[in-house]
C-alpha atoms as a PDB file:
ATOM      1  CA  UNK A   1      20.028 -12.030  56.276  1.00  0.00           C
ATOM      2  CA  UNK A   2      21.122 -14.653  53.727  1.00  0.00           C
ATOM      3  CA  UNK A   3      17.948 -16.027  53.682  1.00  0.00           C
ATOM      4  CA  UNK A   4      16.205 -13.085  52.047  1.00  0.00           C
ATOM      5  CA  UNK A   5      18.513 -13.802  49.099  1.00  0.00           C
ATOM      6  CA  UNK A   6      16.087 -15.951  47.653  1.00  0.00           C
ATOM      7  CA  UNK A   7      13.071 -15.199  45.193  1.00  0.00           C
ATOM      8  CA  UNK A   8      11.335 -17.989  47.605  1.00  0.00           C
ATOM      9  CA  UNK A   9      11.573 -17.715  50.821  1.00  0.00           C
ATOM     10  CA  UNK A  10      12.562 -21.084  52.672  1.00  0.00           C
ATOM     11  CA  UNK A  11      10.289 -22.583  54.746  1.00  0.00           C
ATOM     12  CA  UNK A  12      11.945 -22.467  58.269  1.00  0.00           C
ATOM     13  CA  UNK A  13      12.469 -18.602  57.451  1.00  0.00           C
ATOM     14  CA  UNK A  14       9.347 -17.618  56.482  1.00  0.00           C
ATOM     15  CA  UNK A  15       8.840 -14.611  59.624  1.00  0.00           C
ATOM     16  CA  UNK A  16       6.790 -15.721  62.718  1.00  0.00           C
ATOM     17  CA  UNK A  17       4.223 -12.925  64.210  1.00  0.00           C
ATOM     18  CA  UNK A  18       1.576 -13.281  66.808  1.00  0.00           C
ATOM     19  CA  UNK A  19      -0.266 -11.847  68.948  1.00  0.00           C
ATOM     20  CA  UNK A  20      -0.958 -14.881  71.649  1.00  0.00           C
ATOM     21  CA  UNK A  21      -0.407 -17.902  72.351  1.00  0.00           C
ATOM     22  CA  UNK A  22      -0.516 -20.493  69.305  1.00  0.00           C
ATOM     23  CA  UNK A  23      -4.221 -22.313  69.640  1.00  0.00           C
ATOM     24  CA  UNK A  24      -4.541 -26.150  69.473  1.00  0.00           C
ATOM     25  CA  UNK A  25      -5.334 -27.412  65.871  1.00  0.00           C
ATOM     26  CA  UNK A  26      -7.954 -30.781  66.338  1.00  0.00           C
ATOM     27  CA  UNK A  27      -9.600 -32.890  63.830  1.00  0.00           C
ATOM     28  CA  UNK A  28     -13.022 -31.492  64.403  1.00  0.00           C
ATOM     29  CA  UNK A  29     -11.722 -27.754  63.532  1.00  0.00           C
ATOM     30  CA  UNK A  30     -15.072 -26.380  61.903  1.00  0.00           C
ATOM     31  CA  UNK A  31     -15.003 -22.921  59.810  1.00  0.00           C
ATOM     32  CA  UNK A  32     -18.147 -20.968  60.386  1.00  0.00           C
ATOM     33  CA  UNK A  33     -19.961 -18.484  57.808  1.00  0.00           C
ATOM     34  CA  UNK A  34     -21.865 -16.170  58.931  1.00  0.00           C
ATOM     35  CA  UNK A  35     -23.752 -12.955  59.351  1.00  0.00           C
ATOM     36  CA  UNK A  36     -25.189 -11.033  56.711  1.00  0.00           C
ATOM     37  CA  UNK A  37     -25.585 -14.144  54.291  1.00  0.00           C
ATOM     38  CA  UNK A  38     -28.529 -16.311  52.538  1.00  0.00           C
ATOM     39  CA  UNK A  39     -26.871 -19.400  53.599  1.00  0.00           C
ATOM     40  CA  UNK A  40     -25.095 -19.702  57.337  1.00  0.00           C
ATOM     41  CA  UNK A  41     -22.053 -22.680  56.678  1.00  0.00           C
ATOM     42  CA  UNK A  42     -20.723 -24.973  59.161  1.00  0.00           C
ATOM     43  CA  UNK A  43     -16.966 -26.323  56.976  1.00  0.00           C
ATOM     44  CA  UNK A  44     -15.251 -29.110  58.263  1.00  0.00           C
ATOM     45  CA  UNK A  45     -11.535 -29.233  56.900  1.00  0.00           C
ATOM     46  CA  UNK A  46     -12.606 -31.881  54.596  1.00  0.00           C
ATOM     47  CA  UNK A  47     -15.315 -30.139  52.793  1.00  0.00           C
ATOM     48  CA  UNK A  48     -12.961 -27.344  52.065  1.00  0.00           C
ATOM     49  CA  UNK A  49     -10.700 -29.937  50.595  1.00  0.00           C
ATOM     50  CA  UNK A  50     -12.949 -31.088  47.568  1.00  0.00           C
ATOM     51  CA  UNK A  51     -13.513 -27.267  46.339  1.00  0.00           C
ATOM     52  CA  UNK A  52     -11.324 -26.276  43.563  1.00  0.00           C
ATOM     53  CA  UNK A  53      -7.547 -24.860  44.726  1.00  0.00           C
ATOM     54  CA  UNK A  54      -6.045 -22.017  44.132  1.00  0.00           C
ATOM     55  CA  UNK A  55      -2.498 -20.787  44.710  1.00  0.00           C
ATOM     56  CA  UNK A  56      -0.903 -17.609  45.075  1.00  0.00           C
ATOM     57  CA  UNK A  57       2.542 -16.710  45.542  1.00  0.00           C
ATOM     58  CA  UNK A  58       3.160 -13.585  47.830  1.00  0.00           C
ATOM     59  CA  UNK A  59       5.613 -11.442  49.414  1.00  0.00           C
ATOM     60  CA  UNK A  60       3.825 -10.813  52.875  1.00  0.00           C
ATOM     61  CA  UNK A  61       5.789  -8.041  55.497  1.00  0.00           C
ATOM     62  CA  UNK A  62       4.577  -7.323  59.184  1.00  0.00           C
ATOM     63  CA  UNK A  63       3.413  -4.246  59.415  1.00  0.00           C
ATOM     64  CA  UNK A  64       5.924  -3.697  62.277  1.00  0.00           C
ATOM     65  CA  UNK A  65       8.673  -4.213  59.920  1.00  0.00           C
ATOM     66  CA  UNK A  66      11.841  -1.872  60.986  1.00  0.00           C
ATOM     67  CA  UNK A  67      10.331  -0.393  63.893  1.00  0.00           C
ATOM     68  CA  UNK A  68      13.733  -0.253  65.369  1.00  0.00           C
ATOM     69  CA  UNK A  69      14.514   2.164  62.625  1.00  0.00           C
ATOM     70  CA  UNK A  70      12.201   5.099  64.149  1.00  0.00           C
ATOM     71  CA  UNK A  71      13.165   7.473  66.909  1.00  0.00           C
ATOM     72  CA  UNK A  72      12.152   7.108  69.364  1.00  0.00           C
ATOM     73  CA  UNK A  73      11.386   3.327  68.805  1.00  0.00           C
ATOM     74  CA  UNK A  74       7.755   2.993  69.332  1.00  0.00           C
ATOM     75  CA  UNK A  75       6.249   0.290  72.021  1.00  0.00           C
ATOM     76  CA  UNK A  76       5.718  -2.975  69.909  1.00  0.00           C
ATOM     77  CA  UNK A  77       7.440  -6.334  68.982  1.00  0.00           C
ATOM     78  CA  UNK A  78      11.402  -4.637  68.080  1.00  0.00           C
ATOM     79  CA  UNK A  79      11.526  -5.778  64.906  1.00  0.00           C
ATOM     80  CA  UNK A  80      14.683  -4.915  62.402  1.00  0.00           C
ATOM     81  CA  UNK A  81      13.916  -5.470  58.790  1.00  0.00           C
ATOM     82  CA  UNK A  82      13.662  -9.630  58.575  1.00  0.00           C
ATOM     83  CA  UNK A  83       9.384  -9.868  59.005  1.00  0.00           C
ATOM     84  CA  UNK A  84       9.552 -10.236  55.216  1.00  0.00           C
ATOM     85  CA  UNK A  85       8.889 -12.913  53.532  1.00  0.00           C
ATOM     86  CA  UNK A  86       7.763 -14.237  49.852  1.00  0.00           C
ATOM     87  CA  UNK A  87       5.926 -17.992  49.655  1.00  0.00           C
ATOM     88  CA  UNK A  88       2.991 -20.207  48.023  1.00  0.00           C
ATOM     89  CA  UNK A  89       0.381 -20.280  49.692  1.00  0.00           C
ATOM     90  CA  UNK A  90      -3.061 -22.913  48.823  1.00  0.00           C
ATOM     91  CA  UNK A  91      -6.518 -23.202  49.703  1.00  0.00           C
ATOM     92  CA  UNK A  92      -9.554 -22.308  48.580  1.00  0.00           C
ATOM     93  CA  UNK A  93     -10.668 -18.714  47.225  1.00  0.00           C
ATOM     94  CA  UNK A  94     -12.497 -16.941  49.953  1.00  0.00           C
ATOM     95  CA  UNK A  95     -15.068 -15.590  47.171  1.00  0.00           C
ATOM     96  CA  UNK A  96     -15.728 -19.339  46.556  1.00  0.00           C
ATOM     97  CA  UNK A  97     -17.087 -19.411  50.472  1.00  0.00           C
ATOM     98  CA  UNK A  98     -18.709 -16.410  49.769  1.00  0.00           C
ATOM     99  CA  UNK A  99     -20.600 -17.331  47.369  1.00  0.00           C
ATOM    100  CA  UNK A 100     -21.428 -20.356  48.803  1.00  0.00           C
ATOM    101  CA  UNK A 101     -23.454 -18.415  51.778  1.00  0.00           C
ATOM    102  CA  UNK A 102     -24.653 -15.981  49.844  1.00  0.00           C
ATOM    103  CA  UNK A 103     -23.532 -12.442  50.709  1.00  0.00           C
ATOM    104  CA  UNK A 104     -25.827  -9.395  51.276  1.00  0.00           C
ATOM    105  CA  UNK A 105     -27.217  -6.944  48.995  1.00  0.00           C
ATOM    106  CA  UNK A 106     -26.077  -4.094  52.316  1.00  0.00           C
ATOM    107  CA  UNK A 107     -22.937  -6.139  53.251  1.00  0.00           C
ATOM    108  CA  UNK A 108     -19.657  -3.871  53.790  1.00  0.00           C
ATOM    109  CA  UNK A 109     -17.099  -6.228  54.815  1.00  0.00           C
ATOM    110  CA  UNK A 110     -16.283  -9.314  56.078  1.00  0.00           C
ATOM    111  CA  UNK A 111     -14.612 -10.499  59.277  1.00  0.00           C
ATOM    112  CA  UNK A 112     -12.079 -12.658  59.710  1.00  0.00           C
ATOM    113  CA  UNK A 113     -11.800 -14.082  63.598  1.00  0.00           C
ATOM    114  CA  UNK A 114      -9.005 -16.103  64.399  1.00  0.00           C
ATOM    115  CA  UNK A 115      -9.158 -19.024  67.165  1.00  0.00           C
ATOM    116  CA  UNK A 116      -6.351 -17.344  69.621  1.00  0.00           C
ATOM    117  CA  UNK A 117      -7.089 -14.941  72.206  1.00  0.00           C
ATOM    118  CA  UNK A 118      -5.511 -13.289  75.112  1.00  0.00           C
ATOM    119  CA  UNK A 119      -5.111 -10.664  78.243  1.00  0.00           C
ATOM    120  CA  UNK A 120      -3.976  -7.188  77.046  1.00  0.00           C
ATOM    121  CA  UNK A 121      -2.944  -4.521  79.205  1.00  0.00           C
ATOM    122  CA  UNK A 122      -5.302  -1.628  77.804  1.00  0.00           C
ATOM    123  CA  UNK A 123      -8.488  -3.993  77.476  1.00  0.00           C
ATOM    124  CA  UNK A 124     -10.701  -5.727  79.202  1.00  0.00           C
ATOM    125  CA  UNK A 125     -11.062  -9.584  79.712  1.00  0.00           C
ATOM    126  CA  UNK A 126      -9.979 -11.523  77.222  1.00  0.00           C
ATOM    127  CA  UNK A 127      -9.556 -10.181  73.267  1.00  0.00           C
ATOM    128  CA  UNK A 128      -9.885 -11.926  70.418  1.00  0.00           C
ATOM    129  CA  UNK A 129      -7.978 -11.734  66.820  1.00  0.00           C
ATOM    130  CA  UNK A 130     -10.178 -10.725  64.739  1.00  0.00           C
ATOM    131  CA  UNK A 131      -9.124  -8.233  61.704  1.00  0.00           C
ATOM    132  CA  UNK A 132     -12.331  -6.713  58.771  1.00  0.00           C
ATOM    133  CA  UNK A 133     -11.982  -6.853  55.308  1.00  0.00           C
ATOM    134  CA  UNK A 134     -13.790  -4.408  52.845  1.00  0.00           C
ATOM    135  CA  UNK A 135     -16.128  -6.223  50.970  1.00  0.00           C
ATOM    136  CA  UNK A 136     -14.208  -6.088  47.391  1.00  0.00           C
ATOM    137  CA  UNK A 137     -10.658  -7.446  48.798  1.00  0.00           C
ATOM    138  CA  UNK A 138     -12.752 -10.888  50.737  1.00  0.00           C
ATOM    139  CA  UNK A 139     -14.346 -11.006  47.061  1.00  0.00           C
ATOM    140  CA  UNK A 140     -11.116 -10.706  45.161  1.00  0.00           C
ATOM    141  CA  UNK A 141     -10.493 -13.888  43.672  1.00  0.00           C
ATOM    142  CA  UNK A 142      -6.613 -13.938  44.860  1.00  0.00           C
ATOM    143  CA  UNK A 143      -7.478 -13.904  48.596  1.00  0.00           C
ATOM    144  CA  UNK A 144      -7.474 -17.655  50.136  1.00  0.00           C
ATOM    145  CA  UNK A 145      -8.566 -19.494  52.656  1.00  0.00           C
ATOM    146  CA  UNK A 146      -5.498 -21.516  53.115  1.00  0.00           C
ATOM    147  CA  UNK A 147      -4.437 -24.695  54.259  1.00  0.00           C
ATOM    148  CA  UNK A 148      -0.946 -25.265  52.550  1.00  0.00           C
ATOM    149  CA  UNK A 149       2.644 -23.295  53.087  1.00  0.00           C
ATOM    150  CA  UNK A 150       4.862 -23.863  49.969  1.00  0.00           C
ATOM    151  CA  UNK A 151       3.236 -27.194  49.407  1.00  0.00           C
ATOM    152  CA  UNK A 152       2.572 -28.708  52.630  1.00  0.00           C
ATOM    153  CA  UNK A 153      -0.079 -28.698  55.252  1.00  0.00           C
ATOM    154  CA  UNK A 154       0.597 -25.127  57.209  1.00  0.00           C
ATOM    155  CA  UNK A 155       2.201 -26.002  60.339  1.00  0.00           C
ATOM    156  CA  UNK A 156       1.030 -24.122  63.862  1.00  0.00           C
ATOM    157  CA  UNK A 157       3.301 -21.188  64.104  1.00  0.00           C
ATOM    158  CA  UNK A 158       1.882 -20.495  60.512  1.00  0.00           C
ATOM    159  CA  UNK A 159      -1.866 -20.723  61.396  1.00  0.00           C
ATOM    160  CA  UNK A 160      -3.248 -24.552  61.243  1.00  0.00           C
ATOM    161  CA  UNK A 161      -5.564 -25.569  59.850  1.00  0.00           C
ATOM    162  CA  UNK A 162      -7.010 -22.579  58.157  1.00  0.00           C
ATOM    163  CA  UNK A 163      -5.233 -18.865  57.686  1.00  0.00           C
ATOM    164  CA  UNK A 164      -6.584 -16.514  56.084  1.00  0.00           C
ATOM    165  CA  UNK A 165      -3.767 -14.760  52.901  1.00  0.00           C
ATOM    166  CA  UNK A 166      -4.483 -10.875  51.594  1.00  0.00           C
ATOM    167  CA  UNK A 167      -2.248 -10.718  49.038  1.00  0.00           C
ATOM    168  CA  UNK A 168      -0.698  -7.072  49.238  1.00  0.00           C
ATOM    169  CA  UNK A 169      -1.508  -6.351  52.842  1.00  0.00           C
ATOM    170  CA  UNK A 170       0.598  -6.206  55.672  1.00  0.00           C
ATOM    171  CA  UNK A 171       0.129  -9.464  57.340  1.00  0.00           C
ATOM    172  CA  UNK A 172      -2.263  -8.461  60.431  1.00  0.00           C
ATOM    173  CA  UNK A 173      -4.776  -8.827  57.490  1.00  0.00           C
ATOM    174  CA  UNK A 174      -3.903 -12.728  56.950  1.00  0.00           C
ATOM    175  CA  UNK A 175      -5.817 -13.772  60.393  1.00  0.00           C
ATOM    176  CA  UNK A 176      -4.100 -17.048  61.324  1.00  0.00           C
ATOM    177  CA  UNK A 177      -6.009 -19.947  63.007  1.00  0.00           C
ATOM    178  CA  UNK A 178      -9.017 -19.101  60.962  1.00  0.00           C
ATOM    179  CA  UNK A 179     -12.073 -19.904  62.941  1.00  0.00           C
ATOM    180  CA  UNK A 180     -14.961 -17.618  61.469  1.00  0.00           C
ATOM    181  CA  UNK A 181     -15.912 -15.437  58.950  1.00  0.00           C
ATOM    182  CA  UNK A 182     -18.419 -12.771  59.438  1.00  0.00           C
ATOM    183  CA  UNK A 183     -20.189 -11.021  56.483  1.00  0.00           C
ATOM    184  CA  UNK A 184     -21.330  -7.370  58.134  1.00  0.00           C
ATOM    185  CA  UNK A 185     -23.242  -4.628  57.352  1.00  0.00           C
ATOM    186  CA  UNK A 186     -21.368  -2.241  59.463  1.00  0.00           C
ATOM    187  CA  UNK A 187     -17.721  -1.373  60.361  1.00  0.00           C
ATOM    188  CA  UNK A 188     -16.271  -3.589  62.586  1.00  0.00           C
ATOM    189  CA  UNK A 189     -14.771  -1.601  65.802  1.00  0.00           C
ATOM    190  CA  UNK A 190     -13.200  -4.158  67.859  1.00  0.00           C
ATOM    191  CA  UNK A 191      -9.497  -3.987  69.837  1.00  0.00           C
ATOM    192  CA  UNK A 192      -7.138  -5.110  66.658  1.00  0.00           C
ATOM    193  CA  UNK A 193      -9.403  -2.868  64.174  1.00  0.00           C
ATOM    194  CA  UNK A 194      -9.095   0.327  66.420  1.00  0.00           C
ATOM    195  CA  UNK A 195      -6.856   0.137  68.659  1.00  0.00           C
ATOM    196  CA  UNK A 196      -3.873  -1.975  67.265  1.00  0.00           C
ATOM    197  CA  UNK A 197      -2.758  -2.505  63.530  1.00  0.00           C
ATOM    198  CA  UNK A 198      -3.972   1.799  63.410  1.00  0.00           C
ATOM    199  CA  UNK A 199      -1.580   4.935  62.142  1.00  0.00           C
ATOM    200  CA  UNK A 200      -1.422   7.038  65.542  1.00  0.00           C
ATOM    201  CA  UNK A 201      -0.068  10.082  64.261  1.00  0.00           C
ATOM    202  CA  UNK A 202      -0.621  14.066  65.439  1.00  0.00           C
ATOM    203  CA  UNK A 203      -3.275  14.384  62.106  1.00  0.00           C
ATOM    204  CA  UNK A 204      -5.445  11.252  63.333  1.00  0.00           C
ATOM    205  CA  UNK A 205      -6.180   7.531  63.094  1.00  0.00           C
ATOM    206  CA  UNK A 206      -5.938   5.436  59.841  1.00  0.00           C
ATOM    207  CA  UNK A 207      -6.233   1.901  59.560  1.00  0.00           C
ATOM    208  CA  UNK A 208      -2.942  -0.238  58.271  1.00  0.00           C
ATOM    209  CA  UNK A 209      -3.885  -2.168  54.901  1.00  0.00           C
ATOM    210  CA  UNK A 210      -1.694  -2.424  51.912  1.00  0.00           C
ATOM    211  CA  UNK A 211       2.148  -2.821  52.554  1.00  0.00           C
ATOM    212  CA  UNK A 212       3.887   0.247  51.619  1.00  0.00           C
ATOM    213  CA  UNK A 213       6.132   0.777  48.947  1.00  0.00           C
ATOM    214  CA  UNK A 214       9.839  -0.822  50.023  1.00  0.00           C
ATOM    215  CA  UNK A 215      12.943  -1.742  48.721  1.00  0.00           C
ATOM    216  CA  UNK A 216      15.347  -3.891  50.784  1.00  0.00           C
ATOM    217  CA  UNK A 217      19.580  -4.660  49.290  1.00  0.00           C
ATOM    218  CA  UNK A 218      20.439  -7.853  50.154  1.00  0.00           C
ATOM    219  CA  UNK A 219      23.782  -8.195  48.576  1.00  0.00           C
ATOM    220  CA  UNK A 220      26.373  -7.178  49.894  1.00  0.00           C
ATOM    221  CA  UNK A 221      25.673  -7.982  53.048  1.00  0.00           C
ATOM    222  CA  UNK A 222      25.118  -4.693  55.624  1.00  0.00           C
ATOM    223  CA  UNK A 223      28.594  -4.292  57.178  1.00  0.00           C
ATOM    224  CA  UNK A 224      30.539  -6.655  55.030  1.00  0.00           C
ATOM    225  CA  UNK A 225      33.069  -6.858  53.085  1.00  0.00           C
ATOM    226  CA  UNK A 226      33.118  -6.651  49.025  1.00  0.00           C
ATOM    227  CA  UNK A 227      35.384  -5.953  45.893  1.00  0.00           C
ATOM    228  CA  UNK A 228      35.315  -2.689  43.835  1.00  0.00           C
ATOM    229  CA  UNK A 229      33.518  -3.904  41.180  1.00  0.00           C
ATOM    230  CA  UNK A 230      30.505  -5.269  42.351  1.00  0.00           C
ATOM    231  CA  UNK A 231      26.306  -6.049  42.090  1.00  0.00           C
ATOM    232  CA  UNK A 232      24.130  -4.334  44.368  1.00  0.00           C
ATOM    233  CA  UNK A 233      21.236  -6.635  44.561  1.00  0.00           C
ATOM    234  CA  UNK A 234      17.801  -6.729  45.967  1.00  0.00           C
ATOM    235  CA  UNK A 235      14.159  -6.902  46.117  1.00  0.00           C
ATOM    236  CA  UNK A 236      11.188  -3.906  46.094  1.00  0.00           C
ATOM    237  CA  UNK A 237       7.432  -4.495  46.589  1.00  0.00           C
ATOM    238  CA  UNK A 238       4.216  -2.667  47.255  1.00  0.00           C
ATOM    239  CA  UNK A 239       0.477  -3.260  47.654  1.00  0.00           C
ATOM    240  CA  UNK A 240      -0.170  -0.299  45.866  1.00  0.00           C
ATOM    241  CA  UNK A 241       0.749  -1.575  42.257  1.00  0.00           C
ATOM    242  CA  UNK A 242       4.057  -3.102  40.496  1.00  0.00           C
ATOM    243  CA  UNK A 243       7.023  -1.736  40.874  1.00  0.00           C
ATOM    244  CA  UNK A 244       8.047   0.478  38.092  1.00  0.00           C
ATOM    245  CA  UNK A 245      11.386   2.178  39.437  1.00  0.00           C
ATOM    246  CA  UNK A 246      14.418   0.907  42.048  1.00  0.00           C
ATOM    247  CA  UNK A 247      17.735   3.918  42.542  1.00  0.00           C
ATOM    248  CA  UNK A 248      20.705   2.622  44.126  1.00  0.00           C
ATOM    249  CA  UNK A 249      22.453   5.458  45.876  1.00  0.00           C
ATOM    250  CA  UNK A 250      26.412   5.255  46.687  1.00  0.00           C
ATOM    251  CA  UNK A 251      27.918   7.688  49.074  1.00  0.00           C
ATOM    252  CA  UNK A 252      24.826   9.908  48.061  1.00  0.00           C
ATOM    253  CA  UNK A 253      24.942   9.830  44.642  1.00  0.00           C
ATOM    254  CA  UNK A 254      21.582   7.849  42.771  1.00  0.00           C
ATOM    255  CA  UNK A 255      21.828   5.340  39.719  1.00  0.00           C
ATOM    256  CA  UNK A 256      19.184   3.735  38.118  1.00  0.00           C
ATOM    257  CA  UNK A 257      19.339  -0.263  38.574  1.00  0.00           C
ATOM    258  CA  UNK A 258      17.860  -2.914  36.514  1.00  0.00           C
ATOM    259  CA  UNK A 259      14.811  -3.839  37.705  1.00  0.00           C
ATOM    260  CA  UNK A 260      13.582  -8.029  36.826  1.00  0.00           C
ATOM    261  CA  UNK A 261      10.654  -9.707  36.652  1.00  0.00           C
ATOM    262  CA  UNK A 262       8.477 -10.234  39.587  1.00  0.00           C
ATOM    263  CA  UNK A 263       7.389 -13.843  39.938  1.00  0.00           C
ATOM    264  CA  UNK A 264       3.929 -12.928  40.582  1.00  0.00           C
ATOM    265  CA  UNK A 265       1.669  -9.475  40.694  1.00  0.00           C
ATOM    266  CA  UNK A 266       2.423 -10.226  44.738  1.00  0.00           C
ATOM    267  CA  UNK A 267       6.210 -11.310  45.158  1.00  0.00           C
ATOM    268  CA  UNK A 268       8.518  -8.959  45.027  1.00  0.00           C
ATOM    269  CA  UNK A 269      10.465  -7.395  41.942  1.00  0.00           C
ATOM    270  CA  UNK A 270      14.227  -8.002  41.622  1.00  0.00           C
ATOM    271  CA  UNK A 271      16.640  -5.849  40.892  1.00  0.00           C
ATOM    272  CA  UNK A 272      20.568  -5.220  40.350  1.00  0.00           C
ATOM    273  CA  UNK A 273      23.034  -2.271  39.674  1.00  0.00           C
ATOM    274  CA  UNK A 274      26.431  -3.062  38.369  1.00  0.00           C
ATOM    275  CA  UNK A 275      28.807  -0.566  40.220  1.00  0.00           C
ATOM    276  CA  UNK A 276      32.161   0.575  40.537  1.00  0.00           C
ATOM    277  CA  UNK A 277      32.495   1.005  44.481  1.00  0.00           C
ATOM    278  CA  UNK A 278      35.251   3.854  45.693  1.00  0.00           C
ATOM    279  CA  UNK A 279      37.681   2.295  48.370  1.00  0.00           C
ATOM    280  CA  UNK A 280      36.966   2.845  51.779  1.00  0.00           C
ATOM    281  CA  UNK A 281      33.495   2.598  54.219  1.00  0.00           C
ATOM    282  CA  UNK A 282      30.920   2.711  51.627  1.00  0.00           C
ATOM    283  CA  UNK A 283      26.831   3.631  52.504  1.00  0.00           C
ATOM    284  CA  UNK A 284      24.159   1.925  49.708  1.00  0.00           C
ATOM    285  CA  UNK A 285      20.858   3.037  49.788  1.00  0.00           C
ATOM    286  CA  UNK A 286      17.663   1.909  47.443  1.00  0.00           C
ATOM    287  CA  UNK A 287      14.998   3.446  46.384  1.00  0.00           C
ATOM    288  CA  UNK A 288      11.140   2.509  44.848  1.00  0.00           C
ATOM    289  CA  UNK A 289       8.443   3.506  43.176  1.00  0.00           C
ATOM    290  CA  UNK A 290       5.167   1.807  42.535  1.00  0.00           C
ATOM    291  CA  UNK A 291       2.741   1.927  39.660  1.00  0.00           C
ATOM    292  CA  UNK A 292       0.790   4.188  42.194  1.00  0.00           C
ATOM    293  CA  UNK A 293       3.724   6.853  41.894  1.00  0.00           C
ATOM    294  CA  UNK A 294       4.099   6.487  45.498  1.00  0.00           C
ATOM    295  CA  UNK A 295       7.950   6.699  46.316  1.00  0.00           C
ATOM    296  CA  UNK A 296       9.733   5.343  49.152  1.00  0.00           C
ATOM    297  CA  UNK A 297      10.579   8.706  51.807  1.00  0.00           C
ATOM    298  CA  UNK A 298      13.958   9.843  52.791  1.00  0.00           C
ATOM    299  CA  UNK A 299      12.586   9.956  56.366  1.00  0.00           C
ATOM    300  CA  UNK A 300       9.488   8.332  58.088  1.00  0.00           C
ATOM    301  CA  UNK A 301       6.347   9.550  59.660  1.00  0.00           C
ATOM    302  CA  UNK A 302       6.318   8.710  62.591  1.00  0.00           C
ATOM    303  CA  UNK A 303       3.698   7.125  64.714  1.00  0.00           C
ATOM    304  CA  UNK A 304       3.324   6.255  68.306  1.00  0.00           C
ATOM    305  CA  UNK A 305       2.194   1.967  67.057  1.00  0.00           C
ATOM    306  CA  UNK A 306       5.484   1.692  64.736  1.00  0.00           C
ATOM    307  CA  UNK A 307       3.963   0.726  61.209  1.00  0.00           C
ATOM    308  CA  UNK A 308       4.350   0.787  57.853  1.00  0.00           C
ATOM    309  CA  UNK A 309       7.938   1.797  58.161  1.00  0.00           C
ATOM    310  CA  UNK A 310       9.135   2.218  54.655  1.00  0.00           C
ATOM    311  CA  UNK A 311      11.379   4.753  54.766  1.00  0.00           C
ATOM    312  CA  UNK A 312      14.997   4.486  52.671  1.00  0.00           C
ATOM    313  CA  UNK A 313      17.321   2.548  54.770  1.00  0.00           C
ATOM    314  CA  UNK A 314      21.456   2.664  54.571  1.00  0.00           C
ATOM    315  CA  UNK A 315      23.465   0.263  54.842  1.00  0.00           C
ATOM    316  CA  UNK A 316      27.526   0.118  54.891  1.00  0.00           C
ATOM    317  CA  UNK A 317      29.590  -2.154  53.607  1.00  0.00           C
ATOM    318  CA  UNK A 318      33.827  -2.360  53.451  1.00  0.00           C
ATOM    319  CA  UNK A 319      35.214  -2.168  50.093  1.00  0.00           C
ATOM    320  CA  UNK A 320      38.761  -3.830  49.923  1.00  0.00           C
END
């Protein structure tokens, strides 16, 4: 995908995910606080507008993200490897809210519920999107109520008015069409905290949070052509902690590359390997490691929901 060539991620290709149908933005929209606080708040859009801004730039991934790659492909939206994307986001820090209302001495997390709802074959009625945050990420002063997309009001695929960004999460965490917050006391157990956006694998049930470590080439091109002597280039991230190693493999055989600098402690971390290709069909693979020492897996583990994918991928290319 050329555009995932870029450091930042153009607008109109900035990935699309949601759950139901996109809810109608109006002037009135209102952003509640509330639950375990001093202070209950009632924000129109322009009283968010006169506290201070804050901007954060961040490489966001579904946490769907190359389900096609697992066998057998799990039930879910068939996504490749595009629902990655790195862009500016503005608003206003969620701890600023927070302390606004006044959180609770015996408050745990904080939930974000979005304005969009819908039918769902394994529920009841209609269900809500609504996603909990522990406590110390809604207090983190990098996670934003936001209201702008690389500089300009978000638009309605990308959550209008309000969205909610978690830098370093998978984006299920970012609740779009940001309606309500709700400071609790006690886990939150609802359909897209239990039963969606969950590891389903044979040793139990984990909740998805931070994005994985990953490492994606993005030139050459899968299945293009290229000279001998070429650059393999491409990005790594993780929500687990920079990126402190990237391995280019060719035919099988690892090299260190280069790794750059990240523009941000949340976009992604470039990096290149100057190689002499052999003539012929030609597999790449990369590799990363995080700060963490996490390191990406020859093979996933699979589970029956199709997340957190973030296993080493091949690609081929033609070398002429």
């Amino acid at each position: 995908m050329p555009q995932l060539q870029h450091a930042v991620t153009p607008p109109e290709s900035v990935y699309v995910r949601s759950n139901f149908e996109t809810p109608a933005a109006h002037d009135g929209w209102t952003l509640k606080v509330r639950g375990a606080v001093e202070r209950p708040l009632s924000l129109a859009l322009g009283e968010l507008s006169l506290l201070p801004p804050h901007t954060v730039l961040v490489t966001m991934e579904c946490a769907g993200n190359w389900r096609l790659g697992m066998t057998p492909v799990p039930e879910g939206e068939p996504w490749q490897y595009g629902a990655v994307s790195t862009t500016r986001w503005s608003g206003v820090p969620l701890s600023a809210l927070l302390a606004q209302a006044g959180v609770s001495g015996d408050a745990i997390e904080v939930l974000a519920i979005g304005a969009d709802a819908g039918p769902r074959s394994d529920a009841e009625g209609l269900v809500r999107f609504e996603r909990a945050l522990p406590l110390d990420m809604a207090l983190h002063p990098d996670t934003l109520v936001a209201t702008h997309m690389d500089g300009v009001p978000l638009t309605p695929e990308h959550g209008a008015p309000l969205r909610l960004i978690v830098p370093g999460w998978y984006g299920m965490a970012s609740v779009k069409w940001l309606a309500a917050l709700e400071v609790r006391t006690s886990p939150f157990t609802g359909y897209f905290q239990t039963k969606r956006y969950v590891y389903h694998t044979d040793t139990g049930t984990t909740p998805v949070s931070r994005a994985l470590v990953k490492s994606m080439i993005v030139s050459p091109a899968p299945d293009s052509a290229c000279a001998a002597e070429t650059e393999v280039r491409g990005w790594a991230w993780s929500g687990h902690g920079a990126i402190t190693r990237v391995q280019v493999a060719v035919n099988g055989t690892w090299h260190e590359a280069t790794l750059g600098t990240a523009d941000s402690a949340y976009a992604w971390t470039p990096f290149t390997l100057a190689v002499a290709l052999p003539t012929d069909l030609v597999e790449l693979r990369s590799r990363a490691t995080d700060a963490s020492g996490a390191t990406q897996p020859d093979t996933i583990v699979w589970n029956s929901l199709g997340y957190g994918n973030n296993a080493v991928r091949a690609i081929h290319v033609v070398v002429r």
